[in-house]
N, C-alpha and C. Protein backbone atom coordinates (compact mmCIF):
# COMPACT_ATOMS: atom_id res chain seq x y z
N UNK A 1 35.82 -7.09 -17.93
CA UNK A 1 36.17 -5.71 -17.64
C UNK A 1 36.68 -5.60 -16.20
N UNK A 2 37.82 -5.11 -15.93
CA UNK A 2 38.24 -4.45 -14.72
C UNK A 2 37.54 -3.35 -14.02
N UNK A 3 37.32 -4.24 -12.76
CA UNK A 3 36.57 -3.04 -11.65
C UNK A 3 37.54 -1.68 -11.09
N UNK A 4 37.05 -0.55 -10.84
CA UNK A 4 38.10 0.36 -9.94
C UNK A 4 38.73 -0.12 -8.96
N UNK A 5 38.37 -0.92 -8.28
CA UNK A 5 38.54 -1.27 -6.82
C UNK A 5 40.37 -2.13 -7.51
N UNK A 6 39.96 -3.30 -8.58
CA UNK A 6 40.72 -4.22 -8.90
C UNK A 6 42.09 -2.80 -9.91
N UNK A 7 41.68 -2.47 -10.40
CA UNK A 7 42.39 -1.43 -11.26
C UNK A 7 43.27 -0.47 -10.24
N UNK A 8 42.98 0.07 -9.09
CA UNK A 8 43.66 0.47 -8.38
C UNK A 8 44.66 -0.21 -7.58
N UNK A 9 44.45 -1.15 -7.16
CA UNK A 9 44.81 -2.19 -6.40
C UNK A 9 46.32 -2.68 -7.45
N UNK A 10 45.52 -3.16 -8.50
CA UNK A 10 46.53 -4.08 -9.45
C UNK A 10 47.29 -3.47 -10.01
N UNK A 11 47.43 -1.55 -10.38
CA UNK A 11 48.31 -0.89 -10.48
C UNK A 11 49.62 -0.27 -8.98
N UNK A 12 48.83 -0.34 -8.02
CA UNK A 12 49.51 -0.59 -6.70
C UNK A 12 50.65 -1.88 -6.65
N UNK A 13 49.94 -3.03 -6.82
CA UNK A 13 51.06 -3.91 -7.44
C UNK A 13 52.43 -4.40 -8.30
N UNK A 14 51.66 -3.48 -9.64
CA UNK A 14 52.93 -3.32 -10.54
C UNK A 14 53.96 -2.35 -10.45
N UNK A 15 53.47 -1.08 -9.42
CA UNK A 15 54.46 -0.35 -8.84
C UNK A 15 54.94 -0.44 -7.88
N UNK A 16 54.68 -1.58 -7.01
CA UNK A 16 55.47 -2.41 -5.69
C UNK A 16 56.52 -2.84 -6.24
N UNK A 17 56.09 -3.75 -7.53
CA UNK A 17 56.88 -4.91 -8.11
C UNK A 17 58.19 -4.05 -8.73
N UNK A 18 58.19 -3.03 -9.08
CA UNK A 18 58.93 -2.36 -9.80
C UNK A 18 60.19 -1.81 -9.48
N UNK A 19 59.53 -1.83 -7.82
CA UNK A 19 60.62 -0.80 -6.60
C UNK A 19 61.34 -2.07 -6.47
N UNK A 20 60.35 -3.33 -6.10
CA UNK A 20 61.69 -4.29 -5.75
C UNK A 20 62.52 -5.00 -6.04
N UNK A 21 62.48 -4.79 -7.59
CA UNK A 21 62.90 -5.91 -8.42
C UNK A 21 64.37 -4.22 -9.08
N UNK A 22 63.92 -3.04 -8.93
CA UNK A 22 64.96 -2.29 -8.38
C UNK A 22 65.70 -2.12 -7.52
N UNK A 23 65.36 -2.52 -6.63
CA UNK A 23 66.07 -2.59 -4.84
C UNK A 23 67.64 -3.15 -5.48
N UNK A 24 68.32 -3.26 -4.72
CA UNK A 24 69.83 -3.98 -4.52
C UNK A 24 70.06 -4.75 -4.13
N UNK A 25 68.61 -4.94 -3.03
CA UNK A 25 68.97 -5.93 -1.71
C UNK A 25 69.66 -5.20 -0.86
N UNK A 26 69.68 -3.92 -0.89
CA UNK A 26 70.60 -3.07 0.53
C UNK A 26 69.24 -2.79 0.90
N UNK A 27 69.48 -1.75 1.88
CA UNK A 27 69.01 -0.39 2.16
C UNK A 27 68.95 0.69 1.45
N UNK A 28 68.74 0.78 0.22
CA UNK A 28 68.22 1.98 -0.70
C UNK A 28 66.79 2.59 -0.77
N UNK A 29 67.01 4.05 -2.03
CA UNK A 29 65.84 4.41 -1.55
C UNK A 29 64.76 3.61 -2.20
N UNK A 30 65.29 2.47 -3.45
CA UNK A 30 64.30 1.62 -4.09
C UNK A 30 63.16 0.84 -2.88
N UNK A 31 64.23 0.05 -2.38
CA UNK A 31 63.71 -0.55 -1.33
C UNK A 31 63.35 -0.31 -0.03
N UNK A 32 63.26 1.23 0.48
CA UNK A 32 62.78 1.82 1.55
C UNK A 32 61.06 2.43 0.96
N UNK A 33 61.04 2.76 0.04
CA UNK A 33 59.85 2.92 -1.04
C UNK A 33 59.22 1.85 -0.62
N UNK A 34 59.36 0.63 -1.13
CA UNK A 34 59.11 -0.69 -1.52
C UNK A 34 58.62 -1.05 -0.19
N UNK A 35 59.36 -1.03 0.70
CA UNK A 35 58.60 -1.47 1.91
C UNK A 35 57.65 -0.69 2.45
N UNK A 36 57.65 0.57 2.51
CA UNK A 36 56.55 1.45 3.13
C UNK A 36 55.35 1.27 2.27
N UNK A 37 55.80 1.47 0.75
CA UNK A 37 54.36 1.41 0.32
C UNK A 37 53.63 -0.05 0.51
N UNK A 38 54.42 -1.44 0.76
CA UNK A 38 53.81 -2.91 1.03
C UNK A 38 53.00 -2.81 1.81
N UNK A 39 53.52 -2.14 3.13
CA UNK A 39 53.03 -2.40 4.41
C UNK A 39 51.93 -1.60 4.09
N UNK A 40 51.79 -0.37 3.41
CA UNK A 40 50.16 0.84 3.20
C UNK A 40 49.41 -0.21 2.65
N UNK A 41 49.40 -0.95 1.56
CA UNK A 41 49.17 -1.71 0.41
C UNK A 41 48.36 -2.96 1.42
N UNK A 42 49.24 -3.36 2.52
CA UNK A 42 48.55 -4.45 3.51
C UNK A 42 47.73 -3.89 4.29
N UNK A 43 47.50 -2.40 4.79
CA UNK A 43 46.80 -1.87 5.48
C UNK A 43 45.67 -2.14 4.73
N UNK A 44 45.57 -1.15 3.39
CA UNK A 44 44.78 -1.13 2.63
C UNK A 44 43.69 -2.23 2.37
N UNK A 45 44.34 -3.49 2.37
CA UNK A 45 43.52 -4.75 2.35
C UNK A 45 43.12 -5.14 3.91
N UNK A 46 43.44 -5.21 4.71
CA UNK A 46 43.30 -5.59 6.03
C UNK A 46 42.38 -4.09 6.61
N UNK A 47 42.34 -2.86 6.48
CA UNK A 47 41.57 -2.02 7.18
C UNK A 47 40.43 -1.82 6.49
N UNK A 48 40.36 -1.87 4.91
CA UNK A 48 39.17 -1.40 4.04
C UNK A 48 38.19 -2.50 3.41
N UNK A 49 39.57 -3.31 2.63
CA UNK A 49 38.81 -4.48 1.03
C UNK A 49 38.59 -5.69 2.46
N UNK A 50 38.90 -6.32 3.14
CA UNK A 50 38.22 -7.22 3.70
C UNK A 50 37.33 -6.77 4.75
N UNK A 51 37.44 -5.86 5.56
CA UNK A 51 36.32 -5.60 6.38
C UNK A 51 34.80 -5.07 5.59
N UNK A 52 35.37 -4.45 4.31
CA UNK A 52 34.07 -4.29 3.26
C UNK A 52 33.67 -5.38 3.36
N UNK A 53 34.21 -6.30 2.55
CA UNK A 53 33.40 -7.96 2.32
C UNK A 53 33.04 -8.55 3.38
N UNK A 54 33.58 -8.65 4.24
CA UNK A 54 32.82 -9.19 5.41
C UNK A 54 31.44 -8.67 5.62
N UNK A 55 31.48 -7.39 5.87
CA UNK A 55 30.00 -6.23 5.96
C UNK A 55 28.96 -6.59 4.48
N UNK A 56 29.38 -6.81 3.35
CA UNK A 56 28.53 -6.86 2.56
C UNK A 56 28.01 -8.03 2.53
N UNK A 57 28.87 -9.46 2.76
CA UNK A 57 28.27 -10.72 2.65
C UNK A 57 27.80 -10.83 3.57
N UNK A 58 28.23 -10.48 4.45
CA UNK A 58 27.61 -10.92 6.23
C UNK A 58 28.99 -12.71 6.92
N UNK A 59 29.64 -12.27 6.68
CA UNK A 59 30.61 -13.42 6.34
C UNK A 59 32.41 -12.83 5.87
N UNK A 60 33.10 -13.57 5.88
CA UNK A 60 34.54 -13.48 6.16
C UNK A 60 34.65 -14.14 4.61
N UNK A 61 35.32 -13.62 3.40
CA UNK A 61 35.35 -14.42 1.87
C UNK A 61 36.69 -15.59 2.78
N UNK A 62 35.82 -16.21 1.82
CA UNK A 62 36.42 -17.71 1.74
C UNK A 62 38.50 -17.77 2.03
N UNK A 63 38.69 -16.52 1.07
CA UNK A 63 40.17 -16.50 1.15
C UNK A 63 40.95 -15.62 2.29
N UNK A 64 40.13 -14.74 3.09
CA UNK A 64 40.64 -13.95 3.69
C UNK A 64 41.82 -14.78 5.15
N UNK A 65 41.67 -15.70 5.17
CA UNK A 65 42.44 -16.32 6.05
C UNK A 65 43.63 -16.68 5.34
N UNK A 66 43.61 -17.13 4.41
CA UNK A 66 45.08 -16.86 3.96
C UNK A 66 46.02 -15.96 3.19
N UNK A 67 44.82 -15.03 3.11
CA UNK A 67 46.06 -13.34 3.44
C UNK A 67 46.04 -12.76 4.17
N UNK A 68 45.32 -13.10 5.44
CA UNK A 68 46.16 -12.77 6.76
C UNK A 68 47.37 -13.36 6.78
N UNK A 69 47.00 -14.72 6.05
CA UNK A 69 48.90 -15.04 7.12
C UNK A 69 49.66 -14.49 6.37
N UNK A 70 49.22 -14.79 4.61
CA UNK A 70 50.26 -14.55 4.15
C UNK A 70 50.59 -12.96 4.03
N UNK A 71 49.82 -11.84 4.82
CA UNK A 71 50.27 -10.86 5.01
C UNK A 71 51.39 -10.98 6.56
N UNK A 72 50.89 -11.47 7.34
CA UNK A 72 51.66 -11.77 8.55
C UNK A 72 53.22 -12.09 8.48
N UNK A 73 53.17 -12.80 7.11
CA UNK A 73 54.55 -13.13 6.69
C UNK A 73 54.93 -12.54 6.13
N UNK A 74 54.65 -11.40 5.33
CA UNK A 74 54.85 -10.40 4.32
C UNK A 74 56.00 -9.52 5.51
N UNK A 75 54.97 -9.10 6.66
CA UNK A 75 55.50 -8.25 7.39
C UNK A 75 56.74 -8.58 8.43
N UNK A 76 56.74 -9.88 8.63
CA UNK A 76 57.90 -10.90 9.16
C UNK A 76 59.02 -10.51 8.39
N UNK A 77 58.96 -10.62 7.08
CA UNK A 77 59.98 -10.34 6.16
C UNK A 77 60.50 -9.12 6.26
N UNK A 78 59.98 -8.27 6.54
CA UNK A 78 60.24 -6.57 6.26
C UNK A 78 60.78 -6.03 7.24
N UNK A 79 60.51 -6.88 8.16
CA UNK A 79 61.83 -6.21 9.57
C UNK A 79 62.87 -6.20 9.83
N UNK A 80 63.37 -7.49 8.72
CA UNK A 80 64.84 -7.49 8.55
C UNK A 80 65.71 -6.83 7.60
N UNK A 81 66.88 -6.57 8.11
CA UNK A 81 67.64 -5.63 7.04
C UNK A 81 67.54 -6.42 5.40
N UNK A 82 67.63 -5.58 4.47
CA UNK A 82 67.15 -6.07 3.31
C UNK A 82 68.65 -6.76 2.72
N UNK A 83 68.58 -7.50 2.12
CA UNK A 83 69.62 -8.67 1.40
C UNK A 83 69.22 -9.22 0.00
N UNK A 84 69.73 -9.34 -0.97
CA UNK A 84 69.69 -10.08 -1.76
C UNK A 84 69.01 -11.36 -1.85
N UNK A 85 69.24 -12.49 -0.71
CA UNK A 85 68.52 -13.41 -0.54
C UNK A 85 67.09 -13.20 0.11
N UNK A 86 67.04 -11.53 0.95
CA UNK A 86 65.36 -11.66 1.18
C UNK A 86 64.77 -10.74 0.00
N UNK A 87 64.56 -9.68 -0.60
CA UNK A 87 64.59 -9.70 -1.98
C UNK A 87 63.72 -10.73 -2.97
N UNK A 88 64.65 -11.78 -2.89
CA UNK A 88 64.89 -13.18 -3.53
C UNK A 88 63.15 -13.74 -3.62
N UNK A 89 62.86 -13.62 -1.96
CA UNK A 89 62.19 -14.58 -1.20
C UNK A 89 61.14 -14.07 -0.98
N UNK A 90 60.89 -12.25 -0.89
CA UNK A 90 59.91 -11.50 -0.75
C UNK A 90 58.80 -11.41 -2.59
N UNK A 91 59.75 -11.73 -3.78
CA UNK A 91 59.45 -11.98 -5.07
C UNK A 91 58.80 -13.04 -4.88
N UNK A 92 58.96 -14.21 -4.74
CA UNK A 92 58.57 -15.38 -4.95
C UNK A 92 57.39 -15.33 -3.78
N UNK A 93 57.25 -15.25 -2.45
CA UNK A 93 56.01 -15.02 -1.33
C UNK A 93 54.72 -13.80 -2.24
N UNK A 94 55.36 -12.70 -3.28
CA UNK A 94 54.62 -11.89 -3.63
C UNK A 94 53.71 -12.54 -4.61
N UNK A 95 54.94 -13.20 -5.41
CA UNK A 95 53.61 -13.92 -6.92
C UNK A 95 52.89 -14.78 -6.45
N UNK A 96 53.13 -15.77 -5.35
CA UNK A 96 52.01 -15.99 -5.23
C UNK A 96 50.66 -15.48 -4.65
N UNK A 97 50.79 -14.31 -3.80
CA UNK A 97 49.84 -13.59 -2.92
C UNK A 97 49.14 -13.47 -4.23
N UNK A 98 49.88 -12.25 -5.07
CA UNK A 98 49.29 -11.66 -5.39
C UNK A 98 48.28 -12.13 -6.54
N UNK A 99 48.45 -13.29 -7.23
CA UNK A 99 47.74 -14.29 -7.74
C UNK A 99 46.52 -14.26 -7.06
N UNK A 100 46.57 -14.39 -5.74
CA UNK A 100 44.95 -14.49 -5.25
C UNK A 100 43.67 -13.21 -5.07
N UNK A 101 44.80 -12.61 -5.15
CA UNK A 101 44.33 -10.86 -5.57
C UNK A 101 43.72 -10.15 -6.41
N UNK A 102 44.41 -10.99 -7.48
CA UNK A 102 43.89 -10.33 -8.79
C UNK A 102 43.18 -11.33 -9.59
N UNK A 103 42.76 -10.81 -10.88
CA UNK A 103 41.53 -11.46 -11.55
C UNK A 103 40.44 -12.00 -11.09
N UNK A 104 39.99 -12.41 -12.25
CA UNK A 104 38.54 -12.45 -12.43
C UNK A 104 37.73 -13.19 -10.79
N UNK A 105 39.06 -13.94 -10.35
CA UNK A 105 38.38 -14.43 -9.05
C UNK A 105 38.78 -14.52 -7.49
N UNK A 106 39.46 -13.10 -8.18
CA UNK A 106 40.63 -12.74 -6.70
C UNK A 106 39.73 -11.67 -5.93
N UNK A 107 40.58 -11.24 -4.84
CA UNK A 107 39.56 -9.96 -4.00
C UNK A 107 39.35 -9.60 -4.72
N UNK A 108 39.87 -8.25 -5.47
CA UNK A 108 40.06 -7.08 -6.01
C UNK A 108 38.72 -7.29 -7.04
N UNK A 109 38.49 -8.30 -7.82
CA UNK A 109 37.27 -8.31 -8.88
C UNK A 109 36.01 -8.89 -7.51
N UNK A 110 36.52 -9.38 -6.87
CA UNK A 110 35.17 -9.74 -5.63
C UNK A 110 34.63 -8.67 -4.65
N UNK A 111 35.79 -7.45 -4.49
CA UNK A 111 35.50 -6.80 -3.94
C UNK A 111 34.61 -5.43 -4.63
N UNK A 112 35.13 -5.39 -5.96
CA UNK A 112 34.68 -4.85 -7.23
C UNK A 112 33.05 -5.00 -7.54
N UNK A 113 32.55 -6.34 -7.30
CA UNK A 113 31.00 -7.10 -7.88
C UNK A 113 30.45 -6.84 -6.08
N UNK A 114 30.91 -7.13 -5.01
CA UNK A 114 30.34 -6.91 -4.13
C UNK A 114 29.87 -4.80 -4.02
N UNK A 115 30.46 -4.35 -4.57
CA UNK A 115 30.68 -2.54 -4.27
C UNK A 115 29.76 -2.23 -5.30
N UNK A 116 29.90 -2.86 -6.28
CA UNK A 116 28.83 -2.40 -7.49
C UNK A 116 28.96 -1.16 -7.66
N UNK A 117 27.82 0.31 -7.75
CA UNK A 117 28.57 1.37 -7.77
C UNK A 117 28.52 1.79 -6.52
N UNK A 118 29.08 1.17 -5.44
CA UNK A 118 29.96 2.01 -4.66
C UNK A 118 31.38 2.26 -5.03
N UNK A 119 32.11 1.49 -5.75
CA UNK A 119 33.21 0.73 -6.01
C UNK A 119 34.00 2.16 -5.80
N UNK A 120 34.06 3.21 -6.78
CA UNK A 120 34.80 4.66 -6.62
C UNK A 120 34.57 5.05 -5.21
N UNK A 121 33.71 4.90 -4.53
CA UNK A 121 33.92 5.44 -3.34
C UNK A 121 34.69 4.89 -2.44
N UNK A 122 35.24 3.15 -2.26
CA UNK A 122 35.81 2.23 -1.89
C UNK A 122 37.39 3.05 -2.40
N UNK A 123 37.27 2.99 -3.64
CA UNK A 123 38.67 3.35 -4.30
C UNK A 123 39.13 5.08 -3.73
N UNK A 124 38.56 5.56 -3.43
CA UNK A 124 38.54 6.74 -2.46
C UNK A 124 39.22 6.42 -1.01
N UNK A 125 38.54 5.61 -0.56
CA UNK A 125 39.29 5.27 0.72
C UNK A 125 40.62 4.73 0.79
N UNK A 126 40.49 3.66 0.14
CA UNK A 126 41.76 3.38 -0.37
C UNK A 126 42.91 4.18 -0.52
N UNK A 127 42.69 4.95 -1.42
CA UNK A 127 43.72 6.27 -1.44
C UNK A 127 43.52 7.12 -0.87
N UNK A 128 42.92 7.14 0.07
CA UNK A 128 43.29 8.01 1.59
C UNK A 128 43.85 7.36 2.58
N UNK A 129 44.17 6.33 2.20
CA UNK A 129 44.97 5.29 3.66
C UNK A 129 46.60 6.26 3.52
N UNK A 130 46.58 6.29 5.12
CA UNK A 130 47.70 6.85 5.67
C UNK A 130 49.28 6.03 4.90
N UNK A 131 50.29 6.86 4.56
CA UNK A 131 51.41 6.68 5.32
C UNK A 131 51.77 5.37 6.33
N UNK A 132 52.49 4.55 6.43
CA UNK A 132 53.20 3.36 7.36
C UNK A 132 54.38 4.36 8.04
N UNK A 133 54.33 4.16 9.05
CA UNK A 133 55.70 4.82 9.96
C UNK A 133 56.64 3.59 9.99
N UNK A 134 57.63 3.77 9.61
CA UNK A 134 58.52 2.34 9.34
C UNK A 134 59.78 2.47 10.22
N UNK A 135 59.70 1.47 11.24
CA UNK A 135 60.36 1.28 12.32
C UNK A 135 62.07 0.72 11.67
N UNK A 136 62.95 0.55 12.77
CA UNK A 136 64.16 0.42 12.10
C UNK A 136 64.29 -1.19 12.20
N UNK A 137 65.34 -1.38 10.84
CA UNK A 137 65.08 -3.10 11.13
C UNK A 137 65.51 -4.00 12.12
N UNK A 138 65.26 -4.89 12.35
CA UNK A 138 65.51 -6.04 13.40
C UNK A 138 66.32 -7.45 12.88
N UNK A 139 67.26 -7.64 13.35
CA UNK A 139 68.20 -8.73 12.75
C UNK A 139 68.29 -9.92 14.12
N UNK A 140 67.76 -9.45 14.87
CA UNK A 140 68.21 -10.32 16.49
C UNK A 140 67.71 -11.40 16.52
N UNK A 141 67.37 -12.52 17.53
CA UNK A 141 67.30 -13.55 17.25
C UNK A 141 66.17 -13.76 17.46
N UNK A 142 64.96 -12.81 17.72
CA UNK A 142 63.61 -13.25 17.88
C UNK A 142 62.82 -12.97 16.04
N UNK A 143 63.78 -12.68 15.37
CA UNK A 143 63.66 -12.98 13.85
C UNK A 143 63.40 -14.72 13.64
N UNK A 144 62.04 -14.88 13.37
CA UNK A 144 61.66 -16.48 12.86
C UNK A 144 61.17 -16.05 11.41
N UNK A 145 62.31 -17.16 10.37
CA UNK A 145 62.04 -17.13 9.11
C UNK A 145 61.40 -18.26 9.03
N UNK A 146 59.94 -18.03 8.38
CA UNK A 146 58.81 -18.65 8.47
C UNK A 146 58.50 -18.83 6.35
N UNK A 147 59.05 -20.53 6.19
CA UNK A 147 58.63 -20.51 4.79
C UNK A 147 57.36 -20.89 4.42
């Protein structure tokens, strides 16, 4: 059975996935969507679902170090004007994130068994996370494409 925590989360996902696989690869409104809601979506995990787990285990989960980076790189990506080939590249960096995310042994169900019934109240916060103010993109040369 799917937790709230994982159910919110993993529908957040399929409507990320939806905007970008709509995008053009320009600057549209698919993909101006698409990025604001990523970056809420990374807040969301980085301000709420891992600082929860940390507080409940007394400890950092095992995976949270590699969605920092691979949020770090998420957001590397998003500063640049959007293209077809990043698009491309932001799909393929996503399936795998998001693999670690979901199911039975990703955050979202860990963060789910750790909340027990707090879990709706977690999923509360969650959807009160702010808005991303989304800066204009950056093409210059302190752009490092990091595979």
């Amino acid at each position: 059975m799917i937790g709230p925590i994982e159910k919110f989360m993993t529908e957040d996902h399929v409507r990320l996935d939806a905007l970008l696989r709509a995008s053009s690869g320009g600057d549209d409104d698919h993909y101006r969507a698409f990025r604001g809601g990523l970056l809420r979506h990374i807040g969301m995990e980085e301000k709420v679902l891992l600082p929860f787990a940390r507080e409940r285990r007394g400890a950092p989960l095992a995976i949270a170090a590699r969605l920092r980076a691979d949020h770090s790189r998420i957001a590397r990506l998003l500063v640049q004007s959007p293209t077809r080939a990043l698009v491309d590249e932001l799909c393929g960096v996503l399936e795998g994130h998001n693999a670690i995310e979901e199911g039975p042994d990703g955050l979202y169900a860990t963060c789910d068994e750790l909340a027990g019934e707090d879990a709706s109240a977690i999923v509360l916060r969650l959807a009160a996370s702010p808005e991303v103010p989304l800066a204009k993109y950056y093409d210059g040369p302190l752009v490092r494409r990091v595979k």
